[in-house]
N, C-alpha and C. Protein backbone atom coordinates (compact mmCIF):
# COMPACT_ATOMS: atom_id res chain seq x y z
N UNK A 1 82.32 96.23 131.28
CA UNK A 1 82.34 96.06 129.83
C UNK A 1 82.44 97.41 129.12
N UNK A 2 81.54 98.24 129.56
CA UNK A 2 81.95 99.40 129.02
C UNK A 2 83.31 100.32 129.07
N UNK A 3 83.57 100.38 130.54
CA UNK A 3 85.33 100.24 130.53
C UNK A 3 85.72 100.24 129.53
N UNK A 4 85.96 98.91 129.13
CA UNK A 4 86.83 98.40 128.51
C UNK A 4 86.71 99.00 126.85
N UNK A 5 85.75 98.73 126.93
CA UNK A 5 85.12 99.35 125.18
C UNK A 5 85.68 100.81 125.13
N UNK A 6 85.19 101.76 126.11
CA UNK A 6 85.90 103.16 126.18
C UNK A 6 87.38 103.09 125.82
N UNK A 7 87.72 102.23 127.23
CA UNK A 7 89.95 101.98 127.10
C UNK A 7 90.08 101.98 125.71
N UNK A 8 89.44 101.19 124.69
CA UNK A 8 90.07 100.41 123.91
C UNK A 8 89.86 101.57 122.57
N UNK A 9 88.27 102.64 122.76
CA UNK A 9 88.40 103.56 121.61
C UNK A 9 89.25 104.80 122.09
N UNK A 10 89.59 104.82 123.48
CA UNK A 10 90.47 106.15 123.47
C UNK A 10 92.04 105.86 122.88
N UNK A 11 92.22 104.68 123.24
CA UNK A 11 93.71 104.10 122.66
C UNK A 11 93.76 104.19 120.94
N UNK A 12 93.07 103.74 120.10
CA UNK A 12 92.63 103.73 118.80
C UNK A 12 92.77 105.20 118.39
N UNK A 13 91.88 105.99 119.09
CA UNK A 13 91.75 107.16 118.89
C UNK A 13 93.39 108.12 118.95
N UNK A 14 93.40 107.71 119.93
CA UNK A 14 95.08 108.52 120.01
C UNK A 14 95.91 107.49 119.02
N UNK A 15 95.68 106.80 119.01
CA UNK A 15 96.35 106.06 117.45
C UNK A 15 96.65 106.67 116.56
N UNK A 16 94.88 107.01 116.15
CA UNK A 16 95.25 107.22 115.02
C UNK A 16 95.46 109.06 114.57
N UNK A 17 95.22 109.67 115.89
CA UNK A 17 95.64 111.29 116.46
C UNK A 17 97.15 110.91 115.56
N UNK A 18 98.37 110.43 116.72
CA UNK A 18 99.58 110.43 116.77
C UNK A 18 99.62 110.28 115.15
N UNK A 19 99.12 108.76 114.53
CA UNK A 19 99.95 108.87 112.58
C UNK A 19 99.49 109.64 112.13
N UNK A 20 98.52 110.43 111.90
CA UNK A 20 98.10 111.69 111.12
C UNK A 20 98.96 112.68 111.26
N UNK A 21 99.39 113.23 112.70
CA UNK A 21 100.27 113.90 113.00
C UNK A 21 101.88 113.73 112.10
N UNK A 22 102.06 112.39 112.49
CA UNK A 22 103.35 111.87 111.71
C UNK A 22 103.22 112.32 110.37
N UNK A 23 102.43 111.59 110.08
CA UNK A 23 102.38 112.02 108.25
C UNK A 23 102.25 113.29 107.88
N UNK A 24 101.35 114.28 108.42
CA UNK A 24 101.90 115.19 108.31
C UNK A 24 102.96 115.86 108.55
N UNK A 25 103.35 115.65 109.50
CA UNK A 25 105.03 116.59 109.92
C UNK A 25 106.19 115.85 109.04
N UNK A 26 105.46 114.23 108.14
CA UNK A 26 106.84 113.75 107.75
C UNK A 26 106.92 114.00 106.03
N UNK A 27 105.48 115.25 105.79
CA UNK A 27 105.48 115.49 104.36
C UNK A 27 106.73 116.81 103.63
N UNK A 28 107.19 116.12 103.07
CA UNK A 28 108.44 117.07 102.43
C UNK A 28 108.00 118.25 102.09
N UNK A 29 108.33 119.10 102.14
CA UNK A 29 108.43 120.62 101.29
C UNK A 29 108.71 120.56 100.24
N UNK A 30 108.25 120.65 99.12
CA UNK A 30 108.66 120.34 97.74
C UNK A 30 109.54 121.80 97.41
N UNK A 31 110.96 121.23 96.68
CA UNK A 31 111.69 122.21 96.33
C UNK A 31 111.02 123.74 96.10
N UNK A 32 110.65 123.37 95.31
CA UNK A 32 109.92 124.80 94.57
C UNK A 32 109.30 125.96 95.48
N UNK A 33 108.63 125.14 96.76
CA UNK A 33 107.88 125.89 97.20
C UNK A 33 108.54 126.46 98.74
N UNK A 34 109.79 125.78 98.61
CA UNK A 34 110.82 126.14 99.17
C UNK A 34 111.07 127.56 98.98
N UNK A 35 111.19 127.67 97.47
CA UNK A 35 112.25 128.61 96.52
C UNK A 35 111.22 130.02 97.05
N UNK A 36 110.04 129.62 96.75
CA UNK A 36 108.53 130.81 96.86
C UNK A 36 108.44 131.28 97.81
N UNK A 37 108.60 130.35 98.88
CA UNK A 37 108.64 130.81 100.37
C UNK A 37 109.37 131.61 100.50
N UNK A 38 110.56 131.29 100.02
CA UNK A 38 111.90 132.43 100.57
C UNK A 38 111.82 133.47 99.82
N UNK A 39 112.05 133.92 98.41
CA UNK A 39 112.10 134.97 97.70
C UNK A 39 110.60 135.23 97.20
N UNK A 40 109.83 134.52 97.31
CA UNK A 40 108.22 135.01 96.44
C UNK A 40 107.32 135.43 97.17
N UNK A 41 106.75 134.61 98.45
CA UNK A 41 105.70 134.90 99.23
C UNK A 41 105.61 136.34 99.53
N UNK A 42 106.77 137.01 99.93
CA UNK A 42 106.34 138.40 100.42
C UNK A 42 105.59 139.49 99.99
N UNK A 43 105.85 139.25 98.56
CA UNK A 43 104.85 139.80 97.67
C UNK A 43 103.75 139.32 97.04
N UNK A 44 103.83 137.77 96.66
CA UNK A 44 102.27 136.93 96.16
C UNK A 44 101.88 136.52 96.55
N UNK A 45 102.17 136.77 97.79
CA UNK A 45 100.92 135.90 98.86
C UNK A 45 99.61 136.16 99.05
N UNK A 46 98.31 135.38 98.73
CA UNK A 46 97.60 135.73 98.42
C UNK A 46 96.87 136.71 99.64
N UNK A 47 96.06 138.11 99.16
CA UNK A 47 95.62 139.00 99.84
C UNK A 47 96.17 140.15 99.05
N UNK A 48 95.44 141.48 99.33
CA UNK A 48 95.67 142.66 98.85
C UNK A 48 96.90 143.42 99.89
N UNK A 49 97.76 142.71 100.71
CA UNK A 49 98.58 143.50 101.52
C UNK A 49 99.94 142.95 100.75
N UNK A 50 99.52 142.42 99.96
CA UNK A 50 101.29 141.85 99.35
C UNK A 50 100.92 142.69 97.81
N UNK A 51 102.27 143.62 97.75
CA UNK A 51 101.88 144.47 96.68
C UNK A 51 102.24 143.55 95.43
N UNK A 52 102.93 142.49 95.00
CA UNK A 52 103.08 141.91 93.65
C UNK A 52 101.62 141.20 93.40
N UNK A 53 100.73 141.25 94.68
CA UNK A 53 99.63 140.12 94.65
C UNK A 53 98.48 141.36 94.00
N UNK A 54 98.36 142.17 94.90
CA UNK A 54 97.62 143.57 94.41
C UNK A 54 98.26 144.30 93.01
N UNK A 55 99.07 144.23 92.17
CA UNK A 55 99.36 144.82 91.12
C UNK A 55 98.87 143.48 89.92
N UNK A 56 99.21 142.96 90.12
CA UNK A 56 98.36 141.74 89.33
C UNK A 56 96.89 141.73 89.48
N UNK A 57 96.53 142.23 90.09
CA UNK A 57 94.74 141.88 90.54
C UNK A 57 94.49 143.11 89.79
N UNK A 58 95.26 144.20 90.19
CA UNK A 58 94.76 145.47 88.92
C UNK A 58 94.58 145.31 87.63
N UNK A 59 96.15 144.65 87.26
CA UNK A 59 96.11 144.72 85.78
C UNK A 59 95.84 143.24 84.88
N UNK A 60 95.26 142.04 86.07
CA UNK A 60 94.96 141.09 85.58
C UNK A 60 93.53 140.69 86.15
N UNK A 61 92.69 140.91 87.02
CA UNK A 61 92.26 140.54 87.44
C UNK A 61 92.40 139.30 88.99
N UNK A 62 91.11 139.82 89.82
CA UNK A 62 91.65 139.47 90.94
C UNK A 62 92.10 137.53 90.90
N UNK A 63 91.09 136.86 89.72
CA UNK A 63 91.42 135.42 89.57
C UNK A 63 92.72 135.14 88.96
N UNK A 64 93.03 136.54 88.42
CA UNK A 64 94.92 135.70 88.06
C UNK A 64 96.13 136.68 89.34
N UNK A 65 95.20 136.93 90.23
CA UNK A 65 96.52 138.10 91.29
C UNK A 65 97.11 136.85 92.20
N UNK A 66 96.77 135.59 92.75
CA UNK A 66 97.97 134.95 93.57
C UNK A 66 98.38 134.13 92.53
N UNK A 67 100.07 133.91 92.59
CA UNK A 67 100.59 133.32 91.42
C UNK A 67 100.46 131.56 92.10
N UNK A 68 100.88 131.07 93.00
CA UNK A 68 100.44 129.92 93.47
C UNK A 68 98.98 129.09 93.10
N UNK A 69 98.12 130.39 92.75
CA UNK A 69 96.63 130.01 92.12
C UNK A 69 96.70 129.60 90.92
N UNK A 70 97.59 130.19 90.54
CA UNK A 70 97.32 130.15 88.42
C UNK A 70 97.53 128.78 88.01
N UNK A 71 96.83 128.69 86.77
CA UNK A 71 96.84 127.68 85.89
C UNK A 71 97.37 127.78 84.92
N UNK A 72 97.59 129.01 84.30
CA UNK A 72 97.41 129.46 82.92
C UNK A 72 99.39 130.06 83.03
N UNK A 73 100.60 129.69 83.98
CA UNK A 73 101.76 130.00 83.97
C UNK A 73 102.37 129.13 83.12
N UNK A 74 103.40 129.59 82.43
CA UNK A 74 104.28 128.64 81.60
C UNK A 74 106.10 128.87 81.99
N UNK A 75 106.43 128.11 81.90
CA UNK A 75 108.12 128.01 82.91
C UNK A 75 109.00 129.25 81.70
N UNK A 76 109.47 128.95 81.24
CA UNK A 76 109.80 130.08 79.98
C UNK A 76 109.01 131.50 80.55
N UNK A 77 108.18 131.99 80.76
CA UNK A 77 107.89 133.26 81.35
C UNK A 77 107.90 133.49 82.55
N UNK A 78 107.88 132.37 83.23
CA UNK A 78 108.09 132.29 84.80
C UNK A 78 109.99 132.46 84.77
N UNK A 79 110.17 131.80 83.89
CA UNK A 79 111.97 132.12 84.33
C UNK A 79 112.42 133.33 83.59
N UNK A 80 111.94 134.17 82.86
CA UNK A 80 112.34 135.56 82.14
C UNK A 80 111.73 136.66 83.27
N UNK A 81 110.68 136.63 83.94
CA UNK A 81 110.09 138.04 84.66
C UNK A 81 110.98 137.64 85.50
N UNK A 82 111.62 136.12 86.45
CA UNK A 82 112.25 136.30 87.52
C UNK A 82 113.75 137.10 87.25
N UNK A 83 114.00 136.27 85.61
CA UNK A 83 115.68 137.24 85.22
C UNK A 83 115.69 138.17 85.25
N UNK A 84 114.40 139.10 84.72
CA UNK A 84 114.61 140.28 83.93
C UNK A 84 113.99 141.23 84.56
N UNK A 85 112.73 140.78 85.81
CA UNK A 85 111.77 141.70 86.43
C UNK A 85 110.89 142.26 85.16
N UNK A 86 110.00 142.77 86.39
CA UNK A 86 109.00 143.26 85.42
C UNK A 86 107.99 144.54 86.27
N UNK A 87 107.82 145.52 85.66
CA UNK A 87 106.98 146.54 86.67
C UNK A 87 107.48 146.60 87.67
N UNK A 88 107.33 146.79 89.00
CA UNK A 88 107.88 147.07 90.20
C UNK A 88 108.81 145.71 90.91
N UNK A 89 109.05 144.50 90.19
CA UNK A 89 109.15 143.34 90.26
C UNK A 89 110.82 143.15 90.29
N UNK A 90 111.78 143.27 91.39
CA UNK A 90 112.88 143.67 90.99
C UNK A 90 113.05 141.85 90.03
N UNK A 91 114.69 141.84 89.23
CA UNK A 91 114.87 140.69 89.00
C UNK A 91 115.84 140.10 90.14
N UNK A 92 115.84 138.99 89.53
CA UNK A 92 116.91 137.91 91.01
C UNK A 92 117.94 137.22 89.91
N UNK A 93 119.50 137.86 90.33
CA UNK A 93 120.27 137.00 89.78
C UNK A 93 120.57 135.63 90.29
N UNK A 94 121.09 134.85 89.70
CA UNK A 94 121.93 133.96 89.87
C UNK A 94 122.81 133.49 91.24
N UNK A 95 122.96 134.31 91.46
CA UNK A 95 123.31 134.02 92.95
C UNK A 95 122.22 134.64 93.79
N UNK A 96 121.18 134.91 93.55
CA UNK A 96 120.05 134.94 94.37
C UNK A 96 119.44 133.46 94.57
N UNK A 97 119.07 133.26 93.17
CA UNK A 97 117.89 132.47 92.95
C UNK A 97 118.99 131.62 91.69
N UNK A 98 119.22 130.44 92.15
CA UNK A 98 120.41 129.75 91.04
C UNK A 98 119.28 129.42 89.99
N UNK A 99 120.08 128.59 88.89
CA UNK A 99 119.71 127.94 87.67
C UNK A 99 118.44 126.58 88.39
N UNK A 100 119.39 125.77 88.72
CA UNK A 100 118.30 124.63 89.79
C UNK A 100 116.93 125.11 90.29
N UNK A 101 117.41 126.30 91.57
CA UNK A 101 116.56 126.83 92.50
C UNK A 101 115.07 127.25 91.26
N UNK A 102 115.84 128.13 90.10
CA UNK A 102 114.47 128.71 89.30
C UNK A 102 113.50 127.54 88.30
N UNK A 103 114.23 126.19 88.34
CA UNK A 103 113.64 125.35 87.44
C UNK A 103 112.53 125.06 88.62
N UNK A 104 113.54 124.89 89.79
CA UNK A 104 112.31 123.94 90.88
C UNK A 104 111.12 124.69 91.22
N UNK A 105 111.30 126.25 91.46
CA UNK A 105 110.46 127.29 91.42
C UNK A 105 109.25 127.22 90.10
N UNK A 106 109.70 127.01 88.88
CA UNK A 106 108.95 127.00 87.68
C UNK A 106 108.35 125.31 87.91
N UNK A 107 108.24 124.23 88.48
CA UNK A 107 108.27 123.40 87.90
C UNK A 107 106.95 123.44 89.35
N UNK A 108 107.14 123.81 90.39
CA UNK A 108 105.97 124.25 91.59
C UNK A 108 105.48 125.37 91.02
N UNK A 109 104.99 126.40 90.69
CA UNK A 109 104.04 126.94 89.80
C UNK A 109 103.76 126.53 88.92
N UNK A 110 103.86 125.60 88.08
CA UNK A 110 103.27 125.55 86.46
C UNK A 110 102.66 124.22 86.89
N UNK A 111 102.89 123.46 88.28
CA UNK A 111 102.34 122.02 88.26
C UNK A 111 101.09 122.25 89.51
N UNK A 112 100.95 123.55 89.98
CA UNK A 112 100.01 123.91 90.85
C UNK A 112 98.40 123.01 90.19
């Protein structure tokens, strides 16, 4: 009897191992954070070894230095520092970072 009771929670168990697994590996990458990954992370990733993350923590404090953290971003300034750069911040044209690519980028930061 016990057998069986064991068989029956190791099977369950790897059950429900395997869909967790699924669901996770079958969760999309949301555009935006697509966009961050590729052109943003290297510098805002949170920690003091990414210098856009450490120049913000200087001149903003360390609760506004990872941009993925913030609350307080608005898409209109998120899409002008990416045009125009800012401080050591080069900008990204258009064929870097398209029209689309920077909405989906603004639309994953400002909905963090």
């Amino acid at each position: 009897m016990k057998n069986g009771i064991l068989g029956i929670t190791k099977i369950v168990t790897c059950l429900l191992v395997i869909s967790c697994y699924s669901a996770m590996a079958a969760e999309p990458e949301m555009p935006g954070k697509k966009v961050f990954n590729k052109w943003c992370i290297h510098c805002h990733a949170a920690g003091n070894d990414y210098p856009g993350t450490w120049k913000l923590s200087l001149r903003l404090g360390k609760e506004k230095s990872v941009l993925a953290e913030r609350k307080d971003l608005n898409s209109e300034y998120i899409k002008y520092i990416v045009r125009n750069g800012f401080g050591g911040m080069p900008l990204f044209r258009r064929i870097e970072i398209s029209d689309d690519e920077l909405n989906a980028l603004t639309n994953y930061l400002v909905k963090q």
